[in-house]
N, C-alpha and C. Protein backbone atom coordinates (compact mmCIF):
# COMPACT_ATOMS: atom_id res chain seq x y z
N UNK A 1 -57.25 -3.70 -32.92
CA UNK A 1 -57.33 -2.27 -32.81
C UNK A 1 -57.79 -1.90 -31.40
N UNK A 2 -57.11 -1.11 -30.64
CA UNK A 2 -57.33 -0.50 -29.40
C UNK A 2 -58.21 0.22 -29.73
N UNK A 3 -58.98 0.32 -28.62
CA UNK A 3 -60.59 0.66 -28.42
C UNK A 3 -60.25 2.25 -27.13
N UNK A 4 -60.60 3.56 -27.93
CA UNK A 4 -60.35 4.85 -27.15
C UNK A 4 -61.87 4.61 -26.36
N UNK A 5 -61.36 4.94 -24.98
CA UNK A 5 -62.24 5.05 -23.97
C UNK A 5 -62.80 6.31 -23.41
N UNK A 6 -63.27 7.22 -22.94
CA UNK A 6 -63.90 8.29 -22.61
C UNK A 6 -63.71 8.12 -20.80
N UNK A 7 -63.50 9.07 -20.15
CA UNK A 7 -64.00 8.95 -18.34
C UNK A 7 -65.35 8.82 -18.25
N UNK A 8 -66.04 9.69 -19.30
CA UNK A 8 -67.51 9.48 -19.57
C UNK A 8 -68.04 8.02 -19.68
N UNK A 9 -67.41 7.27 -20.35
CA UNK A 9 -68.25 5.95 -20.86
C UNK A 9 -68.00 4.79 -19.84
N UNK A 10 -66.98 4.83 -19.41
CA UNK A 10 -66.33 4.00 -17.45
C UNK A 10 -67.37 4.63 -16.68
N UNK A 11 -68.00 5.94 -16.71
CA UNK A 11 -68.38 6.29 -15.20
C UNK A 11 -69.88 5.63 -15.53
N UNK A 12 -70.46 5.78 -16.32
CA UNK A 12 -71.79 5.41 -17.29
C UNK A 12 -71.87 4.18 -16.93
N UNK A 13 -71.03 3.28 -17.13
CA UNK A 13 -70.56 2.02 -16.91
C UNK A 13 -71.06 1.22 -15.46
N UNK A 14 -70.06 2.38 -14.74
CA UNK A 14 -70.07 2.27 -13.11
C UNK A 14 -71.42 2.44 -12.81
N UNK A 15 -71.70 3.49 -13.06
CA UNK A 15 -73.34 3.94 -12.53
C UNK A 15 -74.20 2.84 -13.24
N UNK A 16 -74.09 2.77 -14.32
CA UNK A 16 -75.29 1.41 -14.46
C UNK A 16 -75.01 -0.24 -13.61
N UNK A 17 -74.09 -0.64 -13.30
CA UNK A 17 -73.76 -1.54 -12.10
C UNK A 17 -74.06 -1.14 -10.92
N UNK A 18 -74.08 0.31 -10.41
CA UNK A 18 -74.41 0.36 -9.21
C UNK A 18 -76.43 0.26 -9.60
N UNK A 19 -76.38 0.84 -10.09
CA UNK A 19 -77.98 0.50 -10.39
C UNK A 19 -78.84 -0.53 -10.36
N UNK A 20 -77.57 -1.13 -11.04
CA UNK A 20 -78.06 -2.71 -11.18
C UNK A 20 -78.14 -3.18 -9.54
N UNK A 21 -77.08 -3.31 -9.28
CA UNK A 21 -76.94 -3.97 -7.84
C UNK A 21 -77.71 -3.63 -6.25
N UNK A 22 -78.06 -2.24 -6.61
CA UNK A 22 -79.05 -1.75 -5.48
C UNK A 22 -80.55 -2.41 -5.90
N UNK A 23 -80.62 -2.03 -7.16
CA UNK A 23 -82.62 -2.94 -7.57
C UNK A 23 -82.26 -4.16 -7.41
N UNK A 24 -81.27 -5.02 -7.56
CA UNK A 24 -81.47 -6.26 -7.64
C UNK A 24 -81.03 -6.65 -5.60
N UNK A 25 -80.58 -5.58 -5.28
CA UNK A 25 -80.85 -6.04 -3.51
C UNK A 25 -82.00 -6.04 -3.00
N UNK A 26 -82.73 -5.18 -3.70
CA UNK A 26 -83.75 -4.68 -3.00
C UNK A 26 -84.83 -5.76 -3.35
N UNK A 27 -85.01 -6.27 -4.73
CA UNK A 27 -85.62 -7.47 -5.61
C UNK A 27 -85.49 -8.37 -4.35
N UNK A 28 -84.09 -8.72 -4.27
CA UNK A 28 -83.56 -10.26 -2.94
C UNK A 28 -84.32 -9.89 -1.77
N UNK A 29 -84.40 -9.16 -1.72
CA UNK A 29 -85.04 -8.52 0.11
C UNK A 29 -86.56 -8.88 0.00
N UNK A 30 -87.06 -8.62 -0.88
CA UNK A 30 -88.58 -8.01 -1.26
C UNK A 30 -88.84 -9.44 -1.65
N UNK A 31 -88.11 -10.54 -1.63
CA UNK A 31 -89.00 -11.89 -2.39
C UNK A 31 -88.72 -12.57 -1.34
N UNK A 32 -90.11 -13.10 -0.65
CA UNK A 32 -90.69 -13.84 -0.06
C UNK A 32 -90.28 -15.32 -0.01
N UNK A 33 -89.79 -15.90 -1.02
CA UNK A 33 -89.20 -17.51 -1.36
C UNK A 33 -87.94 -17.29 -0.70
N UNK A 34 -87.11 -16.25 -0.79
CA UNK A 34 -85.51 -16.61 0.12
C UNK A 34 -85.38 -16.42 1.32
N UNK A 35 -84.74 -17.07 2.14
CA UNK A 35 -84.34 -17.15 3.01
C UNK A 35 -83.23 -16.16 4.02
N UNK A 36 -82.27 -16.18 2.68
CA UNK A 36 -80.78 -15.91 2.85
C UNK A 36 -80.94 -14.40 3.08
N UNK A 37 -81.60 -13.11 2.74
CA UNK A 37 -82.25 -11.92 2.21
C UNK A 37 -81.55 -10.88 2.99
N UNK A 38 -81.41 -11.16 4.26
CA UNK A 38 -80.50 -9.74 4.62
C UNK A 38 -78.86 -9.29 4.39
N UNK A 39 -78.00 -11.08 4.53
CA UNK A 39 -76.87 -10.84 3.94
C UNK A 39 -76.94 -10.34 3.20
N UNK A 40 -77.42 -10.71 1.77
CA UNK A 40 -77.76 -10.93 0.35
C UNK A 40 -77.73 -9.00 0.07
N UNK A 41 -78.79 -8.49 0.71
CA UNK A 41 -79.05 -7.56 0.69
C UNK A 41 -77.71 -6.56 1.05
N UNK A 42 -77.29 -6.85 2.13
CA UNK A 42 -75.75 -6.17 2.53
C UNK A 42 -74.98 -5.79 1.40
N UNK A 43 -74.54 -7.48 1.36
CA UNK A 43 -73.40 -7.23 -0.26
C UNK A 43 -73.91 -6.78 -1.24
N UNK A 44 -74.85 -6.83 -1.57
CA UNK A 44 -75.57 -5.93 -2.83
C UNK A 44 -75.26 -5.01 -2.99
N UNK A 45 -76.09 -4.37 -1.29
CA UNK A 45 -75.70 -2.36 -1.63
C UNK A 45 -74.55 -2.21 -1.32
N UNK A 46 -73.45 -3.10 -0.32
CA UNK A 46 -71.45 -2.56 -0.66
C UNK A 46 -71.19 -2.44 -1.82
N UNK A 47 -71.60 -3.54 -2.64
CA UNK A 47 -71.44 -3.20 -4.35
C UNK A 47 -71.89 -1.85 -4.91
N UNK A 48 -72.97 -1.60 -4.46
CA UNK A 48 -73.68 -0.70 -5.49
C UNK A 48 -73.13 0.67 -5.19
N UNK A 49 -72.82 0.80 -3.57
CA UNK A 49 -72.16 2.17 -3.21
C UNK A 49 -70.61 1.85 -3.64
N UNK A 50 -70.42 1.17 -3.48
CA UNK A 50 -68.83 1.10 -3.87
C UNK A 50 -68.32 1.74 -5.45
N UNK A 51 -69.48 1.17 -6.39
CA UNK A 51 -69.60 1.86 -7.89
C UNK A 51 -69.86 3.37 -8.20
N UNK A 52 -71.39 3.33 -7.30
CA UNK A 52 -71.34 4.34 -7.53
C UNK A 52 -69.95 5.44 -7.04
N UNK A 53 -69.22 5.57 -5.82
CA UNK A 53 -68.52 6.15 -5.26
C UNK A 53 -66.81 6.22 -6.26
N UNK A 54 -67.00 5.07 -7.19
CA UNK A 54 -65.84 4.76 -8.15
C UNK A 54 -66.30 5.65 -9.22
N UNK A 55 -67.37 5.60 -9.57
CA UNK A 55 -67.94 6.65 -10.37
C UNK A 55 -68.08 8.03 -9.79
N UNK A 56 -68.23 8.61 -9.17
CA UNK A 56 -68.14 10.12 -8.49
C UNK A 56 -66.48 10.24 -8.69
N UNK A 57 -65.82 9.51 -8.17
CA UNK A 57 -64.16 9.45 -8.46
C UNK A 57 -63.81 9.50 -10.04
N UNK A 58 -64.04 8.70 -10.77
CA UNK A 58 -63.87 8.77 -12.28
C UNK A 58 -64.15 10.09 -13.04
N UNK A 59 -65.44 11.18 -11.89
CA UNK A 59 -65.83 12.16 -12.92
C UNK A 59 -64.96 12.96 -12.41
N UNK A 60 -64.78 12.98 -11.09
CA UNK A 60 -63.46 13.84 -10.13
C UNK A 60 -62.26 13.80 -10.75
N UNK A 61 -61.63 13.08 -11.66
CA UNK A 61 -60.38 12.24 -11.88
C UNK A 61 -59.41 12.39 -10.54
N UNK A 62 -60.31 11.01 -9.66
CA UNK A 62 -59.23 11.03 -8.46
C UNK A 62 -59.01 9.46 -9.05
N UNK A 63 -57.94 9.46 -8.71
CA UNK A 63 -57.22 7.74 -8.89
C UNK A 63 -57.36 7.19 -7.98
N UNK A 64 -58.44 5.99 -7.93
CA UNK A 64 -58.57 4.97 -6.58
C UNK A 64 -58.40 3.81 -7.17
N UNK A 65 -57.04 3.55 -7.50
CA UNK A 65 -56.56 2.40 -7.30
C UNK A 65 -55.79 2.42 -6.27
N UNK A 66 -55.48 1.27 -5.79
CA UNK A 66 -54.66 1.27 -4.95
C UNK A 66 -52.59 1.44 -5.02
N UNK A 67 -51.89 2.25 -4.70
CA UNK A 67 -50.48 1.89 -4.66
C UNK A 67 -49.68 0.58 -4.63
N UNK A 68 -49.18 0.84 -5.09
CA UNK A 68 -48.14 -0.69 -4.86
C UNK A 68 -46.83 -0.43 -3.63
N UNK A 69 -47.14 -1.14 -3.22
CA UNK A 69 -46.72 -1.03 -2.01
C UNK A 69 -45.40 -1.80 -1.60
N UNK A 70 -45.47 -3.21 -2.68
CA UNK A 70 -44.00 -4.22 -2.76
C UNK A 70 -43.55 -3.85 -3.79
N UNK A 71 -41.89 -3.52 -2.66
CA UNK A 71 -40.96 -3.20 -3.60
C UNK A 71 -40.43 -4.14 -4.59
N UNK A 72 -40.69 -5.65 -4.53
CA UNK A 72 -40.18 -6.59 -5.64
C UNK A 72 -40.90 -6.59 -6.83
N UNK A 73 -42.21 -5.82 -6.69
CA UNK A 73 -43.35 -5.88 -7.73
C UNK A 73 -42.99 -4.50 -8.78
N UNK A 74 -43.09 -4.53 -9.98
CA UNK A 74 -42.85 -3.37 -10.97
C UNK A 74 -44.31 -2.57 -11.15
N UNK A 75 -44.26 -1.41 -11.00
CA UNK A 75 -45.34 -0.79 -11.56
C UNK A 75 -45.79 -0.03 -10.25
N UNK A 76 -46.27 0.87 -10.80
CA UNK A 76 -46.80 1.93 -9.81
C UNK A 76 -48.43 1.82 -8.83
N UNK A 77 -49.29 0.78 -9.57
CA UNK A 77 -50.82 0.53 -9.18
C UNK A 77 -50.65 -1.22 -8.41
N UNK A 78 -50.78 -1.60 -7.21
CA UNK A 78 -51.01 -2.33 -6.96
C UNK A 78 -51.89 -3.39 -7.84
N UNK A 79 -51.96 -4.61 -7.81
CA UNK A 79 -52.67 -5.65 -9.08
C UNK A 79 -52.80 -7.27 -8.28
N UNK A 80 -54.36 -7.31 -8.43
CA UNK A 80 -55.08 -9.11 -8.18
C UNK A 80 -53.83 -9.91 -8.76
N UNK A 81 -54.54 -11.44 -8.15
CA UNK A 81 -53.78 -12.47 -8.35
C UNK A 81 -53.58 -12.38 -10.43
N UNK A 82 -55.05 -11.81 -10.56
CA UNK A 82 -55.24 -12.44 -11.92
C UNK A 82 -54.61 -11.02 -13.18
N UNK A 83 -54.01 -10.36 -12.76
CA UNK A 83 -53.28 -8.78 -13.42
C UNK A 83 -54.27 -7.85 -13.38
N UNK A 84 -55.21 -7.97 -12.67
CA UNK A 84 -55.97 -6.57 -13.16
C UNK A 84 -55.51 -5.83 -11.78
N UNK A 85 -55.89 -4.37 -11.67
CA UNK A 85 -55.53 -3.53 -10.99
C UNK A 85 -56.40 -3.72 -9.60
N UNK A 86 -56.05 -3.47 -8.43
CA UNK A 86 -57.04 -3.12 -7.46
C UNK A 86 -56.99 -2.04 -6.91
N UNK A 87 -58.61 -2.13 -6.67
CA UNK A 87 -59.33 -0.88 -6.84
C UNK A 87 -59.98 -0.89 -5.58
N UNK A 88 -60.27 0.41 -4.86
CA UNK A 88 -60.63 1.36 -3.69
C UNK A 88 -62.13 0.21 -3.19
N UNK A 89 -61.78 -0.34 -2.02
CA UNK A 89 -62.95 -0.88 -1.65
C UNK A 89 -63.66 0.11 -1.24
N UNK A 90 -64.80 -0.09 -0.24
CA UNK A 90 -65.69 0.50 0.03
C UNK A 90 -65.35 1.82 1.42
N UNK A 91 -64.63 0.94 2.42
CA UNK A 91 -64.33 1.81 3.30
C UNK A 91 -63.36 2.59 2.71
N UNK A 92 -62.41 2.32 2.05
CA UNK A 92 -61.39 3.47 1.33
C UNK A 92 -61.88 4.79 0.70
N UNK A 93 -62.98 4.11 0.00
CA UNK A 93 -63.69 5.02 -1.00
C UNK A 93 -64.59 6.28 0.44
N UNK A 94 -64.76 5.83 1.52
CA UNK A 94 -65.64 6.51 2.35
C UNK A 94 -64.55 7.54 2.90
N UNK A 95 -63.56 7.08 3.32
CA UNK A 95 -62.37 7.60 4.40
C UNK A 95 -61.57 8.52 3.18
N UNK A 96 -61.59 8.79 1.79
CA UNK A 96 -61.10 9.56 0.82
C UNK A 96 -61.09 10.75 1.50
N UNK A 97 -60.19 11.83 1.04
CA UNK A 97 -60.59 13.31 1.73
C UNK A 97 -61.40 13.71 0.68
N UNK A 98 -61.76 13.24 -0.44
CA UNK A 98 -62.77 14.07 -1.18
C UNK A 98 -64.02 13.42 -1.41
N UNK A 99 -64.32 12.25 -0.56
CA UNK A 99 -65.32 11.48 -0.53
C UNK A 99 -66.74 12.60 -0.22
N UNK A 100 -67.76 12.93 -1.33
CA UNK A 100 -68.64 13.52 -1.12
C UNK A 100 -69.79 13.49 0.02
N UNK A 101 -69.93 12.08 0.46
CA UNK A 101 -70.54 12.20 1.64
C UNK A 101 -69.39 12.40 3.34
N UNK A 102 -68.60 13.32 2.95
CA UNK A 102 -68.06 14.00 4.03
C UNK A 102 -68.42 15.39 4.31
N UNK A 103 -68.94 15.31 3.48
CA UNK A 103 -69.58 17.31 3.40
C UNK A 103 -70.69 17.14 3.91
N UNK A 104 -71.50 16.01 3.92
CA UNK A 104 -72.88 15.87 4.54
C UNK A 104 -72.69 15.37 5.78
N UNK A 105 -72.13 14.66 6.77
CA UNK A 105 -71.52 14.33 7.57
C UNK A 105 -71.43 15.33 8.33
N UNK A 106 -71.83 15.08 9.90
CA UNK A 106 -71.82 15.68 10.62
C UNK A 106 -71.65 14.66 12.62
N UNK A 107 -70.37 15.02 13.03
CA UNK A 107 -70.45 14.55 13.95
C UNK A 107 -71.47 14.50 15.01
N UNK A 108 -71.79 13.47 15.76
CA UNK A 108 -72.68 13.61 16.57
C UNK A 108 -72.65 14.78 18.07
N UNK A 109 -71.62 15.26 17.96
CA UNK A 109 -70.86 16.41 18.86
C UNK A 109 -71.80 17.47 19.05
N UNK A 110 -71.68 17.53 17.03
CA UNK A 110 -72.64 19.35 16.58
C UNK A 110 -73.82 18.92 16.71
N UNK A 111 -74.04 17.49 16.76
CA UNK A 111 -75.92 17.78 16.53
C UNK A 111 -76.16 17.77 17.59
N UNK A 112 -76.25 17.66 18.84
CA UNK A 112 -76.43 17.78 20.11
C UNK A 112 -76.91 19.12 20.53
N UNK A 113 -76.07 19.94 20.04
CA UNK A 113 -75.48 21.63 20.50
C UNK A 113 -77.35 22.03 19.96
């Protein structure tokens, strides 16, 4: 039996992964035993903004998957080696025209003035 999904219960979803992934960077950073801690820390929060920003999109209903782009391939959403769909990395998700932190954004031009 197919399982009805909600935009609500994906974005819920999203947002609790990004949650996850920012405390648990911040956890890697903050412990004293690793070494590795600032990469570590990097990829963490690309993850965590990347979710969250998939989630701001999900409540938007903007579609960030990606196009398919080869014409030998069927289907309209580009798709991984393994069939699942791919989805809006991080800089995509930033460079969106409805990407919410573009409204906060301000060239360094105006702040000068």
């Amino acid at each position: 039996m197919a399982r009805n999904r909600s935009v609500y219960s994906i974005r819920r979803s999203l947002l609790a992964k990004s949650r996850e992934a920012a405390l648990t960077a911040v956890q890697t950073y903050n412990n004293p035993l690793i070494r590795f801690k600032s990469e570590t820390y990097v990829v963490l929060m690309t993850i965590a903004w990347t979710f969250l920003l998939h989630a701001y999109y999900r409540s938007e209903k903007v579609d960030y998957r990606h196009l398919n782009t080869d014409p030998s391939q069927r289907g309209k959403y580009a798709r991984m080696p393994g069939g699942g769909y791919k989805w809006w990395e991080l800089s995509t998700c930033l460079k969106a025209a409805t990407c919410p932190l573009a409204r906060i954004h301000r060239p360094i031009e105006l702040e000068r003035r």
